[in-house]
Protein backbone atom coordinates (compact mmCIF):
# COMPACT_ATOMS: atom_id res chain seq x y z
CA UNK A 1 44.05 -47.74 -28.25
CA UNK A 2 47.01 -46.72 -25.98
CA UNK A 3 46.37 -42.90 -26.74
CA UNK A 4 42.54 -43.45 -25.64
CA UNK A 5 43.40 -45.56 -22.63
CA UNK A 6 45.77 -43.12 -21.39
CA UNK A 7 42.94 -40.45 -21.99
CA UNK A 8 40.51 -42.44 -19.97
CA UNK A 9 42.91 -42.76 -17.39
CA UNK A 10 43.00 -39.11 -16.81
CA UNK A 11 39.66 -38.51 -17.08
CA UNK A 12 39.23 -41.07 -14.07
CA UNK A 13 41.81 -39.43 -12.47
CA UNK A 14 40.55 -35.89 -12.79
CA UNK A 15 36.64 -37.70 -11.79
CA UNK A 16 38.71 -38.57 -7.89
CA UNK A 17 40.43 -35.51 -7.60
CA UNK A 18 37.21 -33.12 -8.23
CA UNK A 19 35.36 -35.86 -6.41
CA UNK A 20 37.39 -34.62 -3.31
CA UNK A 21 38.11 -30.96 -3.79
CA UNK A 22 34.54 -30.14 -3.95
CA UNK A 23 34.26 -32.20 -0.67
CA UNK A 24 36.48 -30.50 1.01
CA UNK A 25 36.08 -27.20 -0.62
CA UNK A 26 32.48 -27.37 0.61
CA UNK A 27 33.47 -28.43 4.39
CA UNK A 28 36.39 -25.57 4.12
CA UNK A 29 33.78 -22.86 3.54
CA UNK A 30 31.77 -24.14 6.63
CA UNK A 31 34.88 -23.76 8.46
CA UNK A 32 35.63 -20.08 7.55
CA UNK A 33 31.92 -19.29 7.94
CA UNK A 34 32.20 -20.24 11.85
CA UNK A 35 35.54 -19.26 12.58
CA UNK A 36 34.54 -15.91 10.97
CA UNK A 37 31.83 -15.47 13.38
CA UNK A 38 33.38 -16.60 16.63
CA UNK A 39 34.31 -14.55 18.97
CA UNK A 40 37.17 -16.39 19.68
CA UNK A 41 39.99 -17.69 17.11
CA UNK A 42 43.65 -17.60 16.58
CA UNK A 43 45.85 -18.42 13.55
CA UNK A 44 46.84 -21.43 15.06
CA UNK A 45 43.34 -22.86 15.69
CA UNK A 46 42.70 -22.08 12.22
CA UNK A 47 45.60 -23.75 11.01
CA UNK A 48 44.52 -27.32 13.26
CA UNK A 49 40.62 -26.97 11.82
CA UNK A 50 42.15 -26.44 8.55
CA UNK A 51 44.20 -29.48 8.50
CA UNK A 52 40.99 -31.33 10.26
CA UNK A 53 38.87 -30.31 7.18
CA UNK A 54 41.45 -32.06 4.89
CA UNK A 55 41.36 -34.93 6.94
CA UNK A 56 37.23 -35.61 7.31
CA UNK A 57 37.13 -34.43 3.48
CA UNK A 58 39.12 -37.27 2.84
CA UNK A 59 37.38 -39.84 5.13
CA UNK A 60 34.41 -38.43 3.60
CA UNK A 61 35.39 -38.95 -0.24
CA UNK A 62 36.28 -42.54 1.04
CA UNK A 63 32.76 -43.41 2.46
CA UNK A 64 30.57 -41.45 -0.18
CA UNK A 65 32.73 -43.50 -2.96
CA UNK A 66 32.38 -46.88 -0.79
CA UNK A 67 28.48 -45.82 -0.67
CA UNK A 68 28.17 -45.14 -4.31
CA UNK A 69 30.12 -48.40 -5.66
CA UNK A 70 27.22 -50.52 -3.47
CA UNK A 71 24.12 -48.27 -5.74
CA UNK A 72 25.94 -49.00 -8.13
CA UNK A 73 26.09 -52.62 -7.76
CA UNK A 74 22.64 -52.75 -6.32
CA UNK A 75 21.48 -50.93 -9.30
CA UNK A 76 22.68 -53.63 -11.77
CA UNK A 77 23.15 -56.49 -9.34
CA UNK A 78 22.88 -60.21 -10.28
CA UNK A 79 23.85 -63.43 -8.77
CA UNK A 80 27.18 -64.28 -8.86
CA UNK A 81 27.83 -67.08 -11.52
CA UNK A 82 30.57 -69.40 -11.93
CA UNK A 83 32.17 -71.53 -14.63
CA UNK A 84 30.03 -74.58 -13.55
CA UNK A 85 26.17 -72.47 -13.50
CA UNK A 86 27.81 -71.13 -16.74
CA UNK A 87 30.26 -72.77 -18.57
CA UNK A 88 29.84 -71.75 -22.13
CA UNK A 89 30.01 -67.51 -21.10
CA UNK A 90 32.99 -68.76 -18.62
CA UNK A 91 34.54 -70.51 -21.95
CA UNK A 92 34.61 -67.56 -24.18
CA UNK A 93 35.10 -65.11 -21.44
CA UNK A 94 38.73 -66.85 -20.63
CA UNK A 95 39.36 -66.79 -24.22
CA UNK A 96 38.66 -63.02 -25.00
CA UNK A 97 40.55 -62.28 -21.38
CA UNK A 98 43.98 -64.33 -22.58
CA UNK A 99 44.24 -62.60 -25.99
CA UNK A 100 43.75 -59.28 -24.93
CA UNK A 101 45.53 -59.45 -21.15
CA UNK A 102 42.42 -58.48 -19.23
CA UNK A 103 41.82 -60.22 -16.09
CA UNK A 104 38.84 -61.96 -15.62
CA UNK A 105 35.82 -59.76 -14.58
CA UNK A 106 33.14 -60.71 -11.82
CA UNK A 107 30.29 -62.62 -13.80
CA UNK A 108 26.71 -62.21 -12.53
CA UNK A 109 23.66 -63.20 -13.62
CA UNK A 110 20.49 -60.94 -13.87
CA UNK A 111 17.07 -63.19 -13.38
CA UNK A 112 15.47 -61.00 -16.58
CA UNK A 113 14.36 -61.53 -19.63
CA UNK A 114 15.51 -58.80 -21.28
CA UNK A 115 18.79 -59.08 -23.65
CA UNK A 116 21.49 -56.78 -22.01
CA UNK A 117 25.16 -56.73 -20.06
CA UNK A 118 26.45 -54.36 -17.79
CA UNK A 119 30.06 -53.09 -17.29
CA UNK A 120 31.29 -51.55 -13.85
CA UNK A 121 34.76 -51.16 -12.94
CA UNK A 122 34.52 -50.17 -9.28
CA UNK A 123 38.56 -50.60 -8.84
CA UNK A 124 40.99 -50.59 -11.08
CA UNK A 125 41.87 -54.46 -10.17
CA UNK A 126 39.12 -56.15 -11.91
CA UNK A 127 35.74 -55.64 -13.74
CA UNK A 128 32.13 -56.62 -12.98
CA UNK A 129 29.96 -57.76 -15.55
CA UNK A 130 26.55 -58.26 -15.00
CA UNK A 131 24.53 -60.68 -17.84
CA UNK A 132 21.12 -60.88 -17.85
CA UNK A 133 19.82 -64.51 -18.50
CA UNK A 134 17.70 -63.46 -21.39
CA UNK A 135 21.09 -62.59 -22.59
CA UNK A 136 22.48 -65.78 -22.14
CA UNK A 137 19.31 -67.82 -23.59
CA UNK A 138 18.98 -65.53 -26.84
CA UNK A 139 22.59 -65.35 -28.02
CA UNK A 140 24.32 -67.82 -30.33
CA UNK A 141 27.85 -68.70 -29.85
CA UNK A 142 29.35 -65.85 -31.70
CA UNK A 143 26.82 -63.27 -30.93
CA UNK A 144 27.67 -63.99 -26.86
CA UNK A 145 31.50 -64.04 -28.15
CA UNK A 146 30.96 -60.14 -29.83
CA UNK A 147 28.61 -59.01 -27.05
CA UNK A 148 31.82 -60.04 -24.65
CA UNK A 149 34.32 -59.23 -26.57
CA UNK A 150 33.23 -55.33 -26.75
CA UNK A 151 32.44 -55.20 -23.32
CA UNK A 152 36.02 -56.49 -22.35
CA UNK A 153 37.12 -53.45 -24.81
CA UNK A 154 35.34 -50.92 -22.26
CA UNK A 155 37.64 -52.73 -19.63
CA UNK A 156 41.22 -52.25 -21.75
CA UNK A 157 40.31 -48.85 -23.21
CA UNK A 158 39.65 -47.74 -19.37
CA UNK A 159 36.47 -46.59 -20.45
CA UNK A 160 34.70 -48.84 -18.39
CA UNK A 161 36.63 -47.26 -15.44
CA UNK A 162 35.82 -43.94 -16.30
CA UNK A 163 32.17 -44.18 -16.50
CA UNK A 164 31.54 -46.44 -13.95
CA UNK A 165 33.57 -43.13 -11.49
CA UNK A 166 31.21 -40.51 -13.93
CA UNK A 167 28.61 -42.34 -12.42
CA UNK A 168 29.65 -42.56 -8.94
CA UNK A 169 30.73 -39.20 -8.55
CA UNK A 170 28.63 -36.90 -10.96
CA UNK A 171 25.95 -39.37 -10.34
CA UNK A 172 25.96 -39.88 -7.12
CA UNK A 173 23.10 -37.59 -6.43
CA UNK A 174 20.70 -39.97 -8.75
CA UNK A 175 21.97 -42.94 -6.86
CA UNK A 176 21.16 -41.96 -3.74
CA UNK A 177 17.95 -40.69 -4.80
CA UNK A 178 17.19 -44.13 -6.05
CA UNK A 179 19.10 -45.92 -3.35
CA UNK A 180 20.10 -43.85 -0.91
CA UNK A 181 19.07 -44.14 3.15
CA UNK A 182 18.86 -40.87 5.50
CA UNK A 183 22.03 -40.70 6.59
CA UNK A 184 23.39 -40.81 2.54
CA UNK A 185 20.99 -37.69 1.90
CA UNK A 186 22.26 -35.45 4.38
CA UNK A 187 25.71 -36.35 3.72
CA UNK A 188 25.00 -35.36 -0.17
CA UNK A 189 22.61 -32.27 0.38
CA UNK A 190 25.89 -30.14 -0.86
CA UNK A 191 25.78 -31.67 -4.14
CA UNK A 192 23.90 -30.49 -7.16
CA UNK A 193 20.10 -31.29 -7.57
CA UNK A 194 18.98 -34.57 -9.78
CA UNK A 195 18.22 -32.42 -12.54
CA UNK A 196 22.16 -30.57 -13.20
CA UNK A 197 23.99 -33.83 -11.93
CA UNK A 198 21.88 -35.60 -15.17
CA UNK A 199 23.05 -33.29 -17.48
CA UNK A 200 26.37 -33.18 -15.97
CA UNK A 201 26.83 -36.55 -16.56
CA UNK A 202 25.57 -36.59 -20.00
CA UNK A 203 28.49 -33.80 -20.85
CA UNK A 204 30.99 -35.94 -18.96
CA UNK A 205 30.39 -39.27 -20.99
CA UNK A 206 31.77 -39.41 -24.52
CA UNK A 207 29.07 -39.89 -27.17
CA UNK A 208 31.74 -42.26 -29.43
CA UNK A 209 32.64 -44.54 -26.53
CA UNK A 210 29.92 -46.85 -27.67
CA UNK A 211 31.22 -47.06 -31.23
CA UNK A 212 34.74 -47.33 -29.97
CA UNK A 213 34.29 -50.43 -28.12
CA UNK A 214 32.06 -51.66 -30.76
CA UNK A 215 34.75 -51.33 -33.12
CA UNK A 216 37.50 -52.64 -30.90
CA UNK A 217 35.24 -55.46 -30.03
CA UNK A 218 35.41 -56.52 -33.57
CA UNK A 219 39.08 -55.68 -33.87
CA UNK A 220 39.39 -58.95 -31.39
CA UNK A 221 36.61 -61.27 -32.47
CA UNK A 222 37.38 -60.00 -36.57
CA UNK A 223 33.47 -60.55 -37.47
CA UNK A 224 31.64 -57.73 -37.84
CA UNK A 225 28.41 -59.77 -38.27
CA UNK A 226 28.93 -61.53 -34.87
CA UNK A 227 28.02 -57.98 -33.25
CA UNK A 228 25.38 -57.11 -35.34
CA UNK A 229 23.56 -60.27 -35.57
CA UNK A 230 23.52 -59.62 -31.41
CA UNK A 231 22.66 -55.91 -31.94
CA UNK A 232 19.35 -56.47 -34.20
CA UNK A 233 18.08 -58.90 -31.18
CA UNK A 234 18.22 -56.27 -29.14
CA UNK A 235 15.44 -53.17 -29.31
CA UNK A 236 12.14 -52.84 -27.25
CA UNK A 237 13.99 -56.41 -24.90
CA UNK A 238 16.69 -54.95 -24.07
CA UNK A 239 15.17 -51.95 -21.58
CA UNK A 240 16.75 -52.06 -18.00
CA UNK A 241 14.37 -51.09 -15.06
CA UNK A 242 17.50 -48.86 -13.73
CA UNK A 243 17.69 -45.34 -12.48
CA UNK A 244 19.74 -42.87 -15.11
CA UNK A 245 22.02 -43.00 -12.24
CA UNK A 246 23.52 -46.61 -13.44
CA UNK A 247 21.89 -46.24 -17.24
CA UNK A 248 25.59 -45.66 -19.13
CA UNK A 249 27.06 -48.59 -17.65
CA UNK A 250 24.78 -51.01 -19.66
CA UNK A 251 25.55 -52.01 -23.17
CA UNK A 252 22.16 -50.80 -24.46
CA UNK A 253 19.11 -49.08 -23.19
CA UNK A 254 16.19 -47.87 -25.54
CA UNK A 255 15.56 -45.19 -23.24
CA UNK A 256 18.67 -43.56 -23.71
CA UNK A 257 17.97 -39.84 -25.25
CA UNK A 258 18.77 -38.33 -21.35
CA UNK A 259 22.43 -39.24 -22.41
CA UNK A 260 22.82 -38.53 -26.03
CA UNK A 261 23.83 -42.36 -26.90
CA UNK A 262 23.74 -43.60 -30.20
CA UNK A 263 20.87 -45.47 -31.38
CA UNK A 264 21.12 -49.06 -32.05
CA UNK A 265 20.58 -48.77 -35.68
CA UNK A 266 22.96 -46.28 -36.20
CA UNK A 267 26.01 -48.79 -34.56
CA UNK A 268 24.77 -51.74 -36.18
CA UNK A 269 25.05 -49.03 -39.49
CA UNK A 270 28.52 -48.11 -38.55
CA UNK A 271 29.43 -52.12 -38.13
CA UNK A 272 27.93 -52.64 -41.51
CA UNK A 273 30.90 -50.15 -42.83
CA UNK A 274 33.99 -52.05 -41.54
């Protein structure tokens, strides 16, 4: 766990940094471009638009990041719930939370019918967790318990973190697109069309992360049949109207070929094995 969490980490990491180089790589080139054809120009006024371009790069990174965490959240929204709307997922929630060390994530409610939970970590200070109420309605004790308890493992493996930046930065393209206002597509016209930042994100996002929370779901709840039980109600009801933007950041989504994720029946096969 600590060798994958670190490995998340840097992948998160690496998601920011490239996040800004290409930012500022793209509003250093516009700089050369126009010093290179003015008339006038000295070293030093190069040096001062230079340092400028570092500086809007990085008030730009800032904003398009801010931008992309409210698609995000708009994408997979809710109500926010409480332990008094919700006291039985509030109940296992703080149980899951205290044995593993995880602090307790933002809880909202989805008005659907549909049988699905979202994980976004926006900031690396707590977790979001958006449960739709079909969710809630359809799910015994200990399926809600193993549904929670591998979403929680996306939060401590940092995987949760990672994605939810894959999908804010690569992605940011097919949020906007879905979301987006004016002003958010001309500040993104430099970025790559719908069609590459898709695939890009598909390469970015580790095919075994669902089985690796799956399994370290059950590593905290220690019954296998608690996940799968919640798995098998799951199929045709659990399909998210979501852009492919936000699509990896929910636990299941029968339209998931665009990213390579494993099919239900193959992790409820890989459960059986443990």
């Amino acid at each position: 766990m600590n060798d994958s969490k670190k490995t998340y980490d840097a992948r998160a990491r690496r998601l920011i940094i490239n996040f800004w180089l290409y930012n500022v790589g793209v509003l250093t080139l516009i700089t050369l471009i126009v010093t290179t054809i003015s008339s006038s120009w000295s070293a030093k006024f190069l040096v001062s638009a230079l340092i400028s371009v570092l500086l809007i790069g990085t008030l730009v990174t800032k904003f398009l990041l801010m931008r992309a965490s409210k698609f995000v959240m708009a994408e997979i929204g809710g109500a926010q719930s409480s332990e008094h709307s919700a006291p039985r997922l509030f109940n296992l929630l703080g149980s899951i939370c205290m044995s593993t060390g995880v602090a307790l994530p933002v809880v909202r409610v989805i008005d659907s019918e549909t049988n699905n939970i979202a994980v976004a970590e926006l900031n690396k200070d707590i977790a979001n967790f958006s449960v739709t109420r079909g969710l809630l309605e359809n799910s015994s004790l200990i399926e809600l318990e193993a549904l929670l308890a591998a979403s929680i493992a996306r939060v401590s493996s940092n995987e949760a973190r990672h994605s939810t930046l894959a999908v804010m930065t690569i992605g940011l393209p097919l949020l906007v697109k879905q979301n987006g206002t004016v002003i958010d597509r001309i500040l993104t016209l430099h970025y790559l069309p719908v069609s590459v930042a898709q695939r890009r994100l598909r390469k970015e996002l580790n095919n075994d992360r669902d089985f690796n929370a799956d399994s370290a779901g059950v590593g905290v709840t220690r019954y296998p049949p608690g996940l799968i039980s919640a798995y098998e109600k799951f199929g045709p009801s659990s399909k998210i109207d979501a852009s492919y933007g936000s699509l990896p950041l929910w636990a299941i989504n029968p339209d998931n070929d665009e990213y390579g994720r494993p099919e239900i029946e193959d992790r409820v096969a890989a459960l059986r094995e443990m």
